[in-house]
C-alpha atoms as a PDB file:
ATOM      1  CA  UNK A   1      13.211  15.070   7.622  1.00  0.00           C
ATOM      2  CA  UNK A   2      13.147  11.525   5.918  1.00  0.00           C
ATOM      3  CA  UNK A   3      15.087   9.893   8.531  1.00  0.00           C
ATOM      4  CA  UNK A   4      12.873   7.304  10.304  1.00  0.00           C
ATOM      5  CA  UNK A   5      15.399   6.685  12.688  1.00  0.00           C
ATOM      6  CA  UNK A   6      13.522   5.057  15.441  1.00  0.00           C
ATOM      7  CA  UNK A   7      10.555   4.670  14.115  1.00  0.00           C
ATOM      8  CA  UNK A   8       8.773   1.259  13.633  1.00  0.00           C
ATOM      9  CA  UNK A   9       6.956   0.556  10.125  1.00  0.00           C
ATOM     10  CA  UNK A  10       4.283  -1.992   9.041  1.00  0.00           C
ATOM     11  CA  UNK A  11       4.157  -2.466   5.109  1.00  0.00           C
ATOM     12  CA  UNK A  12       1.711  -5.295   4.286  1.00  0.00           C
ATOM     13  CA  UNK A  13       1.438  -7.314   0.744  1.00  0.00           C
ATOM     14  CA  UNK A  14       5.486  -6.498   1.198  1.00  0.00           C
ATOM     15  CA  UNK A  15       7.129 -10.066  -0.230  1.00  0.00           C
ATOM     16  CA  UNK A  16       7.156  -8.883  -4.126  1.00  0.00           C
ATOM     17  CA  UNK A  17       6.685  -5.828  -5.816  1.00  0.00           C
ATOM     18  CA  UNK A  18       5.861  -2.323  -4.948  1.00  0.00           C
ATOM     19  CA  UNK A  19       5.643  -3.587  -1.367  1.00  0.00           C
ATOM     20  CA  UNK A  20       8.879  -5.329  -1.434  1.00  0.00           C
ATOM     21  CA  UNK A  21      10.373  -1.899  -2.553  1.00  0.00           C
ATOM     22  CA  UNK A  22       8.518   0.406  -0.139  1.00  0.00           C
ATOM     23  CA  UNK A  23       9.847  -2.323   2.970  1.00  0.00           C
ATOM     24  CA  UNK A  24      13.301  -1.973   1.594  1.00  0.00           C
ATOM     25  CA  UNK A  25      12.855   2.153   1.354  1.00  0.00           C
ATOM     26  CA  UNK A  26      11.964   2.518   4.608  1.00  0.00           C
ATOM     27  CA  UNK A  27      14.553   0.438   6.182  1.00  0.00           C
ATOM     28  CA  UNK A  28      17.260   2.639   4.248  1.00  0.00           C
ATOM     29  CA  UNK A  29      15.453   5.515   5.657  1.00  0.00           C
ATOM     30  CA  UNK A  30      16.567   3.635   9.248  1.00  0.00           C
ATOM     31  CA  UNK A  31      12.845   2.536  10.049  1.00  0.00           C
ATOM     32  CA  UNK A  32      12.275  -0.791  11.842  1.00  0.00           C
ATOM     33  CA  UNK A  33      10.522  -3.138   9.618  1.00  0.00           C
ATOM     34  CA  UNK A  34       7.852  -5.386   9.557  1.00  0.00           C
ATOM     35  CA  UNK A  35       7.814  -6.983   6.142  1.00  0.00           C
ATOM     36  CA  UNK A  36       4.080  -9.021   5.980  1.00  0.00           C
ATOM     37  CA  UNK A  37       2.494 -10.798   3.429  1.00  0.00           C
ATOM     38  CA  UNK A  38       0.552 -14.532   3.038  1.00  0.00           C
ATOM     39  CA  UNK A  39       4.016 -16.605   2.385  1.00  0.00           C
ATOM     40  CA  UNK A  40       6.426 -16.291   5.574  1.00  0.00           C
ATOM     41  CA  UNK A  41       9.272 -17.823   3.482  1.00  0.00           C
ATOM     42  CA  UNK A  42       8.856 -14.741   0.995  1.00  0.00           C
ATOM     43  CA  UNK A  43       8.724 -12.474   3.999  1.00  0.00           C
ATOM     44  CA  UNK A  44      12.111 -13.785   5.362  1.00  0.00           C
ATOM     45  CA  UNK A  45      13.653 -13.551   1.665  1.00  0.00           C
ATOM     46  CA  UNK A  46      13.153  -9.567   2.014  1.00  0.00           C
ATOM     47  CA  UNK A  47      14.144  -9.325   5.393  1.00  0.00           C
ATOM     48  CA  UNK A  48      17.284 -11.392   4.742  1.00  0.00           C
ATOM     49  CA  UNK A  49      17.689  -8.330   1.955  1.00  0.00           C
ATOM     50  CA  UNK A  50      17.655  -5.237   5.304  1.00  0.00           C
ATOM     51  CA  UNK A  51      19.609  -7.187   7.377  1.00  0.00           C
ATOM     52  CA  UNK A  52      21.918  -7.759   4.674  1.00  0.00           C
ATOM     53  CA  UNK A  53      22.065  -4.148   4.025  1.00  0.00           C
ATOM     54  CA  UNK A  54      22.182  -3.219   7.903  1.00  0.00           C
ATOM     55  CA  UNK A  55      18.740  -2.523   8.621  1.00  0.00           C
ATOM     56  CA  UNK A  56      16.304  -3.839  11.083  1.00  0.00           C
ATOM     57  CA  UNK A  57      13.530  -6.189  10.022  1.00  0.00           C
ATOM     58  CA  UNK A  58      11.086  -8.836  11.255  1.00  0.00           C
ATOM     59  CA  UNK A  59       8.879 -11.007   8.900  1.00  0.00           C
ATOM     60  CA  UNK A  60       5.035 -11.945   9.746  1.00  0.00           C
ATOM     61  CA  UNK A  61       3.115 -13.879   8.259  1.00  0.00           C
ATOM     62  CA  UNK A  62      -0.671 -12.265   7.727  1.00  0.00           C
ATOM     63  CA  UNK A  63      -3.856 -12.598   5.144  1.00  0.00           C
ATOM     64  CA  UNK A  64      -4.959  -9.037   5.845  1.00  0.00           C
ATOM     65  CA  UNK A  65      -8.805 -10.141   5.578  1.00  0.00           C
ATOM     66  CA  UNK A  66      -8.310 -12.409   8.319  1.00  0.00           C
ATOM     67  CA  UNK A  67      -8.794  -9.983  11.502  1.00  0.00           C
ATOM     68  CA  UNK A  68      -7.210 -12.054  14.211  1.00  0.00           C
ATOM     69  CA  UNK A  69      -3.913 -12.797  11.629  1.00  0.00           C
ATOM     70  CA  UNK A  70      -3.678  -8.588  11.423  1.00  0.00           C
ATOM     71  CA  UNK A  71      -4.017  -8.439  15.384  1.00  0.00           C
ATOM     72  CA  UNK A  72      -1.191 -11.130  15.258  1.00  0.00           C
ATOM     73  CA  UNK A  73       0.687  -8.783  13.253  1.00  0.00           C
ATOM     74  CA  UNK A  74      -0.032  -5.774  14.828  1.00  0.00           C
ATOM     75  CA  UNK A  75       1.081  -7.068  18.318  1.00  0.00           C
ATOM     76  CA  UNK A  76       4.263  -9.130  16.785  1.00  0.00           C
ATOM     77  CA  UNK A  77       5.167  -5.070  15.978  1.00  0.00           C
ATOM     78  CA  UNK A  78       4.360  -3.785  19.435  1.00  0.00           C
ATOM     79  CA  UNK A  79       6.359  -7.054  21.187  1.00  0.00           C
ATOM     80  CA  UNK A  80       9.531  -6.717  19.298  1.00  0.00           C
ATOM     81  CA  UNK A  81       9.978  -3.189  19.584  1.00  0.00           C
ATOM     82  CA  UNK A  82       7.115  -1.440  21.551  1.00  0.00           C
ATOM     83  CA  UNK A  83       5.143   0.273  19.118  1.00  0.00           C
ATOM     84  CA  UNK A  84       3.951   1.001  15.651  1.00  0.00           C
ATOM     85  CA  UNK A  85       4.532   4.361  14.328  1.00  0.00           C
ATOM     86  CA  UNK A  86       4.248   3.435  10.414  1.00  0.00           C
ATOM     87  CA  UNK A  87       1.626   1.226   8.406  1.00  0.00           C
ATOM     88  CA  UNK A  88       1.305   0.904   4.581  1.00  0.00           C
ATOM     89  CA  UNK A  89      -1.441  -0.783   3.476  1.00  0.00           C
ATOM     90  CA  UNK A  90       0.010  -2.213   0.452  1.00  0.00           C
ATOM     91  CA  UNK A  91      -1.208  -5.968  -0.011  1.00  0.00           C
ATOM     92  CA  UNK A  92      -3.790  -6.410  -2.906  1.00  0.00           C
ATOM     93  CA  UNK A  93      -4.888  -8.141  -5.649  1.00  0.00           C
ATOM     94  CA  UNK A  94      -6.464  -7.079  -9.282  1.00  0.00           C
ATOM     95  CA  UNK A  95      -8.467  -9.567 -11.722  1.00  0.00           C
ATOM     96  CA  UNK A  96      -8.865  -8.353 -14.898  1.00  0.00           C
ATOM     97  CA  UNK A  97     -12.426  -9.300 -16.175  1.00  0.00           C
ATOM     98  CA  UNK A  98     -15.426  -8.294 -17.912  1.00  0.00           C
ATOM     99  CA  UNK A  99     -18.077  -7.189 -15.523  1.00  0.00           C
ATOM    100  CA  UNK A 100     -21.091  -9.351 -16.411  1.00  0.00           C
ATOM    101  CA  UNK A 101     -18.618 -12.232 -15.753  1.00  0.00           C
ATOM    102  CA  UNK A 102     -17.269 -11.275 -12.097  1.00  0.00           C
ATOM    103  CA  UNK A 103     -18.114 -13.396  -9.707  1.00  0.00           C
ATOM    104  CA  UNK A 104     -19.654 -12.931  -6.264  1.00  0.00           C
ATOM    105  CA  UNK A 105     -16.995 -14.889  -5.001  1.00  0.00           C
ATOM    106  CA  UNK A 106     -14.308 -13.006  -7.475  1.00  0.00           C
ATOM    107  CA  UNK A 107     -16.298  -9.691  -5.908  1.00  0.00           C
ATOM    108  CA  UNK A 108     -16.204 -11.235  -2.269  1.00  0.00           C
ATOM    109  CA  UNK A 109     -12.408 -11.501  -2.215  1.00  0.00           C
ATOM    110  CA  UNK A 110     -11.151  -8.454  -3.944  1.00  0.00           C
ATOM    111  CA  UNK A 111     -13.142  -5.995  -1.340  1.00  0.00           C
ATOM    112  CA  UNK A 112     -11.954  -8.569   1.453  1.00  0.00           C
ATOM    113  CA  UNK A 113      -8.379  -8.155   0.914  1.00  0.00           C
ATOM    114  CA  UNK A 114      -7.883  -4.262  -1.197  1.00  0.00           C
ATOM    115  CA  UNK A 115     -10.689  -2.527   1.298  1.00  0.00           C
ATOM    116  CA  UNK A 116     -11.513  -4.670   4.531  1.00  0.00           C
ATOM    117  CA  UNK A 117      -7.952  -5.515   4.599  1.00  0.00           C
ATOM    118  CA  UNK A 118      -7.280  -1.739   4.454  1.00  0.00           C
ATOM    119  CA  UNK A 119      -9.256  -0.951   7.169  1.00  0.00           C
ATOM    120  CA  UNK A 120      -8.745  -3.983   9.807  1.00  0.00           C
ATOM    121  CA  UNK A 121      -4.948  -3.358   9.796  1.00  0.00           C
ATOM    122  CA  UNK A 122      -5.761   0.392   9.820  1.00  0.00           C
ATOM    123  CA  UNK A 123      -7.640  -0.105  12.367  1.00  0.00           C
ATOM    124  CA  UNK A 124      -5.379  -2.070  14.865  1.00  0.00           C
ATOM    125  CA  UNK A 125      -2.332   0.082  13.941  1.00  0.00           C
ATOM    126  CA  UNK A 126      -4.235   3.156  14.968  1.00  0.00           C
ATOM    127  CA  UNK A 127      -4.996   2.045  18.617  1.00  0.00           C
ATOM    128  CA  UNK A 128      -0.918   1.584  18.879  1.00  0.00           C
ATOM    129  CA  UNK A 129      -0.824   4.979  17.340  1.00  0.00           C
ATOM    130  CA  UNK A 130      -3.980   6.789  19.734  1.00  0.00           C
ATOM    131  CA  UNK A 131      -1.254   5.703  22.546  1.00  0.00           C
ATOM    132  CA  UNK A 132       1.935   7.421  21.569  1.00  0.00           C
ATOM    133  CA  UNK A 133      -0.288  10.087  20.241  1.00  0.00           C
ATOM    134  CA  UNK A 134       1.427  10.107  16.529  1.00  0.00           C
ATOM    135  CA  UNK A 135       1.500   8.277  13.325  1.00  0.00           C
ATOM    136  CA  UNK A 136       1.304   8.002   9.933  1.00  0.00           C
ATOM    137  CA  UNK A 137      -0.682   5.635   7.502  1.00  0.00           C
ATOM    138  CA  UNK A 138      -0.045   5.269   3.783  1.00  0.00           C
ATOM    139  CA  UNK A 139      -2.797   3.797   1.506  1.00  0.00           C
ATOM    140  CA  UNK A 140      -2.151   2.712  -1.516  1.00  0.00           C
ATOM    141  CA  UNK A 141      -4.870   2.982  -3.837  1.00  0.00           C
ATOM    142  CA  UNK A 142      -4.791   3.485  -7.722  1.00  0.00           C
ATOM    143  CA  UNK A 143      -5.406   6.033 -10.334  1.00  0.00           C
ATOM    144  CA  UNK A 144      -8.669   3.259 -11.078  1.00  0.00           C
ATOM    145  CA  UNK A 145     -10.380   4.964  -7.718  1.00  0.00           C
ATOM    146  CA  UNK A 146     -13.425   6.593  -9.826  1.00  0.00           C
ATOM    147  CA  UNK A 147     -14.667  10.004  -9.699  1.00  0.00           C
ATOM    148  CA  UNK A 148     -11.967  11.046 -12.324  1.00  0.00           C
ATOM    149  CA  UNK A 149     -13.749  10.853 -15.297  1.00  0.00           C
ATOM    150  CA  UNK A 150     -11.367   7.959 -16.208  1.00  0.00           C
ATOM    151  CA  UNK A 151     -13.258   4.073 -16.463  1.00  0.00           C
ATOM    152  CA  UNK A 152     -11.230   1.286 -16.600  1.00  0.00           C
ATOM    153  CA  UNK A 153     -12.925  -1.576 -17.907  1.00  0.00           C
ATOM    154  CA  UNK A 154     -12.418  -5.219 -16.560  1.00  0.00           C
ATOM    155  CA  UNK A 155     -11.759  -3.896 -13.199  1.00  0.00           C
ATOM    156  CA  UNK A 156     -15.467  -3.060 -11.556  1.00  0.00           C
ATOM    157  CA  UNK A 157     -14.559  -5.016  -8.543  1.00  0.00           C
ATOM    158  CA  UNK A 158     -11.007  -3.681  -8.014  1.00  0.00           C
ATOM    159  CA  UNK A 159     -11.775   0.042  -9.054  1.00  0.00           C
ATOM    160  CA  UNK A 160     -14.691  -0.708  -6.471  1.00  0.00           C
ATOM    161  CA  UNK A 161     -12.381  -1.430  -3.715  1.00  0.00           C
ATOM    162  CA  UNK A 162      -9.773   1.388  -4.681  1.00  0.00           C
ATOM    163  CA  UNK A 163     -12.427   4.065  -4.660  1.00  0.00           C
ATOM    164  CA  UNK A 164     -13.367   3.001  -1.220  1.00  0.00           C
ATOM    165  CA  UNK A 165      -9.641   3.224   0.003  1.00  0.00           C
ATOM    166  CA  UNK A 166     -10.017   7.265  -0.852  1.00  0.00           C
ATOM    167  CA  UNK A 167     -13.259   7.498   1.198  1.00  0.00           C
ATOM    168  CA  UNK A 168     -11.809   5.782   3.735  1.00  0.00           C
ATOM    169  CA  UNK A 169      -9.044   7.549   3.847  1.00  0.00           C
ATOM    170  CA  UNK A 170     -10.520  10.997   4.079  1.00  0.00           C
ATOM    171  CA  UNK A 171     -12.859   9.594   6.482  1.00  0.00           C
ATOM    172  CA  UNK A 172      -9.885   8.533   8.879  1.00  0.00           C
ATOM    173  CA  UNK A 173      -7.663  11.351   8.535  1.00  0.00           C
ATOM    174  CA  UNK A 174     -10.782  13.883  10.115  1.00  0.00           C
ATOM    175  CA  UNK A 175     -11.093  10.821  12.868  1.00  0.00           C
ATOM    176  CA  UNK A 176      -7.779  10.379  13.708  1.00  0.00           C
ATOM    177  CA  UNK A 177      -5.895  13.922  13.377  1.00  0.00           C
ATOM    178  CA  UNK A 178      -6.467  14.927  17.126  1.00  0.00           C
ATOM    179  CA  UNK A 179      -4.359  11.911  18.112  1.00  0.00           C
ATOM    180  CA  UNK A 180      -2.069  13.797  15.692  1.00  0.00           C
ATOM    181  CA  UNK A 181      -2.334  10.491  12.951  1.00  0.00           C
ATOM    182  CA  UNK A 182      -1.792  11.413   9.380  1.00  0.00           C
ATOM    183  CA  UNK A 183      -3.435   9.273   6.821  1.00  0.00           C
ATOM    184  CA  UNK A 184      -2.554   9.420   3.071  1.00  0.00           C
ATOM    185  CA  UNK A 185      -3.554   7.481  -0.168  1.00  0.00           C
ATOM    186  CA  UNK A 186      -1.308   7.520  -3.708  1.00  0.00           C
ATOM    187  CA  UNK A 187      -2.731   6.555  -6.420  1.00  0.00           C
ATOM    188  CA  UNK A 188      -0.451   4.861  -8.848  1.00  0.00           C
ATOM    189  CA  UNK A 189      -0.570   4.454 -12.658  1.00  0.00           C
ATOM    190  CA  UNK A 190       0.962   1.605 -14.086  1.00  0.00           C
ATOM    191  CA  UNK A 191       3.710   0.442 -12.280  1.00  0.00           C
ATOM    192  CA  UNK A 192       6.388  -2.314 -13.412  1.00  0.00           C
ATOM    193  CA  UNK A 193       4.953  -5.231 -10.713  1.00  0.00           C
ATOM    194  CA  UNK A 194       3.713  -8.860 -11.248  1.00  0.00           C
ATOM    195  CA  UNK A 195       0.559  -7.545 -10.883  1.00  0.00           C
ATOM    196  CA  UNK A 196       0.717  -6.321 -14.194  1.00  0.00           C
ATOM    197  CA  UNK A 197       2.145  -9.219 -15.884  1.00  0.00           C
ATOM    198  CA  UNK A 198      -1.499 -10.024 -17.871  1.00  0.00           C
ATOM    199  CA  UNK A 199      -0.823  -6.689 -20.023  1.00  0.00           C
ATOM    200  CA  UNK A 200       2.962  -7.401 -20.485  1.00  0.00           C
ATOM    201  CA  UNK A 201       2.333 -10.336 -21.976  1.00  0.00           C
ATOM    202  CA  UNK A 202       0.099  -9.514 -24.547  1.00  0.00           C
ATOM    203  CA  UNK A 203       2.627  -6.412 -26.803  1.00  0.00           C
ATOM    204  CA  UNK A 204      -0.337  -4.982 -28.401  1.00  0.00           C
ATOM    205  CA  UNK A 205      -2.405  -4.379 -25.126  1.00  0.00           C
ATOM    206  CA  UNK A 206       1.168  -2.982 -23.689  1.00  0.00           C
ATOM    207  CA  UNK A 207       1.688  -0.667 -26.282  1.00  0.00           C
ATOM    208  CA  UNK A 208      -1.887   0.395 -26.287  1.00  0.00           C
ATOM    209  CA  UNK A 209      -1.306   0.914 -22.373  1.00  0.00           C
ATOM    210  CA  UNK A 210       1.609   2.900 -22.708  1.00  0.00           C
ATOM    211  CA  UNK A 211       0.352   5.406 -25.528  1.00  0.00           C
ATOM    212  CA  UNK A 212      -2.427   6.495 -22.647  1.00  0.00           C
ATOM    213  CA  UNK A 213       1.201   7.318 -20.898  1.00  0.00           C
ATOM    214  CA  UNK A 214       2.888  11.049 -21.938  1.00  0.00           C
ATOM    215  CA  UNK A 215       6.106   9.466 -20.329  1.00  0.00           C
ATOM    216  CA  UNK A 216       5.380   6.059 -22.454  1.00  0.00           C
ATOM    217  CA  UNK A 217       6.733   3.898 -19.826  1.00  0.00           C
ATOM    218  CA  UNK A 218       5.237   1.952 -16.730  1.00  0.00           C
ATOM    219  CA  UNK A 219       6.704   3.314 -13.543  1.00  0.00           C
ATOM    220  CA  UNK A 220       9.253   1.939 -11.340  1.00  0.00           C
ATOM    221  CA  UNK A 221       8.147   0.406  -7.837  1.00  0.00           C
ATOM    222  CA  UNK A 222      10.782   2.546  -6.225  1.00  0.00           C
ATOM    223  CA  UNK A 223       9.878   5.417  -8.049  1.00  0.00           C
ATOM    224  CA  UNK A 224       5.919   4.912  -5.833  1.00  0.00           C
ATOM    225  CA  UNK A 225       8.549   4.045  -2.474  1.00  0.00           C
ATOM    226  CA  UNK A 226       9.686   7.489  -2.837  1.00  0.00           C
ATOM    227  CA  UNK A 227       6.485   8.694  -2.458  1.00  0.00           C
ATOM    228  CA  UNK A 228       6.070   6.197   0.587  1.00  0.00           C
ATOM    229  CA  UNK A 229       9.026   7.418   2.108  1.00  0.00           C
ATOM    230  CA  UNK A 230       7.968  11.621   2.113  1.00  0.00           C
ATOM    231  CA  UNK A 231       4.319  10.317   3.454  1.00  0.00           C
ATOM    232  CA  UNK A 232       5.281   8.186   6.171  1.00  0.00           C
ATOM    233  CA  UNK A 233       8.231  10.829   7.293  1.00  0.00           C
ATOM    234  CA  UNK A 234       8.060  14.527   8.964  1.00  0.00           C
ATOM    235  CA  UNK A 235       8.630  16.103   5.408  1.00  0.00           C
ATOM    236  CA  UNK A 236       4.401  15.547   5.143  1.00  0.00           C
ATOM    237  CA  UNK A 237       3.756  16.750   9.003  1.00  0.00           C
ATOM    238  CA  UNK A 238       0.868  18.923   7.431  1.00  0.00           C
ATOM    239  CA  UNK A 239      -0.384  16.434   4.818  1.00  0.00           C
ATOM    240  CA  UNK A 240      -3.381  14.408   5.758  1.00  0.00           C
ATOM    241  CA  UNK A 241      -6.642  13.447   4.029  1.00  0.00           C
ATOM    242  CA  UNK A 242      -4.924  13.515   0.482  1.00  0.00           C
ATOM    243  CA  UNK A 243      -4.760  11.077  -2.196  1.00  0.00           C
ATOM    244  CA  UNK A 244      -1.212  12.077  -4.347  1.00  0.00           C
ATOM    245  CA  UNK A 245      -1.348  10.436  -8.112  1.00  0.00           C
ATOM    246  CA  UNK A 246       1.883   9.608  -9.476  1.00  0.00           C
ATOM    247  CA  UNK A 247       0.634   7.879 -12.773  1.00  0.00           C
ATOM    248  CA  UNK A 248       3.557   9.279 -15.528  1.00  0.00           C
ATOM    249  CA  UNK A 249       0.948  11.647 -16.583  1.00  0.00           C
ATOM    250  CA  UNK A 250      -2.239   9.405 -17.214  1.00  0.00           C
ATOM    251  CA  UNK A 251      -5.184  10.988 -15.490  1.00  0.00           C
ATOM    252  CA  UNK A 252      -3.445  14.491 -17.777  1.00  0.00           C
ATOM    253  CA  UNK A 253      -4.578  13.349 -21.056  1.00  0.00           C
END
């Protein structure tokens, strides 16, 4: 039931990272891949990587606030193999900083790319999938969503946008399960990424980190493509609406 033989998947903000590793876990799963992100020579490294192994994989090129780019990408999907049966809506960003010192222009681009971004390529993926009448859509959002009785401070703007990926994702599922779409969100903890590289480098702030952690270690991007993988296959067919945590325990203590 995890065999995506056949199927064709979209993973955006897929050139590093947890996005990198959910491209690379769906192509062993025997999904077609398009591998997107903002640097086409980074898309082509990880596509060089499925090939390499066998697999099937194209690389586009997309800023997934830009509408017409995602279009782009969408239809690159649809005119190499026909249609798009898989998206995860990886690609973000996350600033750490205090909130009386955000921005509107650090505001403006966080909820451009980690929520518009979320719903334009939602968006022009589901009209591929209203056709076929199937589909699945994995968000990924973060255990920094809100309404957990968990703040995370130096991250209004990103929790902000990762709250909104919930709603929306509850919203979309109701919407789109009579075309017989599933949408999905996980909610990660911290996961070994560059994104996280601000609290590696400082041991203290790691350490204090990883004592909020009953498993005392960051999590493995593969260890969140697993997660990808059961979502985006048959092995979910009744799972939609939900947002699955997989944060070593965090949101426990």
């Amino acid at each position: 039931m995890l065999d995506l033989k056949n199927k064709v998947a979209i993973i955006t903000g897929a050139r590093r990272g947890m996005g990198r590793a959910h491209a690379l876990a769906l192509a062993k799963a025997d999904a077609k891949v398009v591998v997107s992100d903002i640097s086409q020579e980074d898309c082509e490294i990880v596509v060089g990587e499925i090939k390499k192994a066998g697999g099937e994989a194209l690389a586009v090129k997309c800023d997934v606030s830009k509408k017409q780019e995602v279009d782009n990408m969408v239809k690159a999907a649809v005119g190499k193999w026909g249609r798009v049966d898989i998206l995860v809506n990886n690609a973000g960003i996350c600033q750490f900083k205090p909130f009386l010192e955000i921005t509107e222009e650090e505001w403006d681009r966080t909820i451009d790319i980690n929520l518009k971004g979320y719903f334009l390529c939602a968006q022009a993926a589901s009209r591929e999938m209203v056709k076929q009448k199937s589909g699945a859509i994995v968000n990924i959002a973060s255990i920094a969503m809100g309404q957990m009785g968990v703040g995370f401070a130096t991250l209004a703007h990103y929790s902000a946008s990762k709250g909104g990926i919930v709603a929306m994702t509850e919203t979309m599922a109701i919407e789109l399960g009579p075309y017989n779409i599933r949408v999905n969100a996980i909610a990660p903890g911290v996961i070994d990424t560059p994104m996280v590289d601000p609290l590696k480098s400082d041991p203290k702030t790691m350490e204090g980190t990883l004592t909020r952690v009953p498993l005392h270690r960051m999590g493995k991007p593969e260890e969140v493509s697993n997660l990808v993988l059961f979502l985006a296959s048959d092995a979910s067919s009744y799972m939609t609406g939900s947002t699955v945590v997989i944060d070593g325990g965090w949101l426990a203590v």
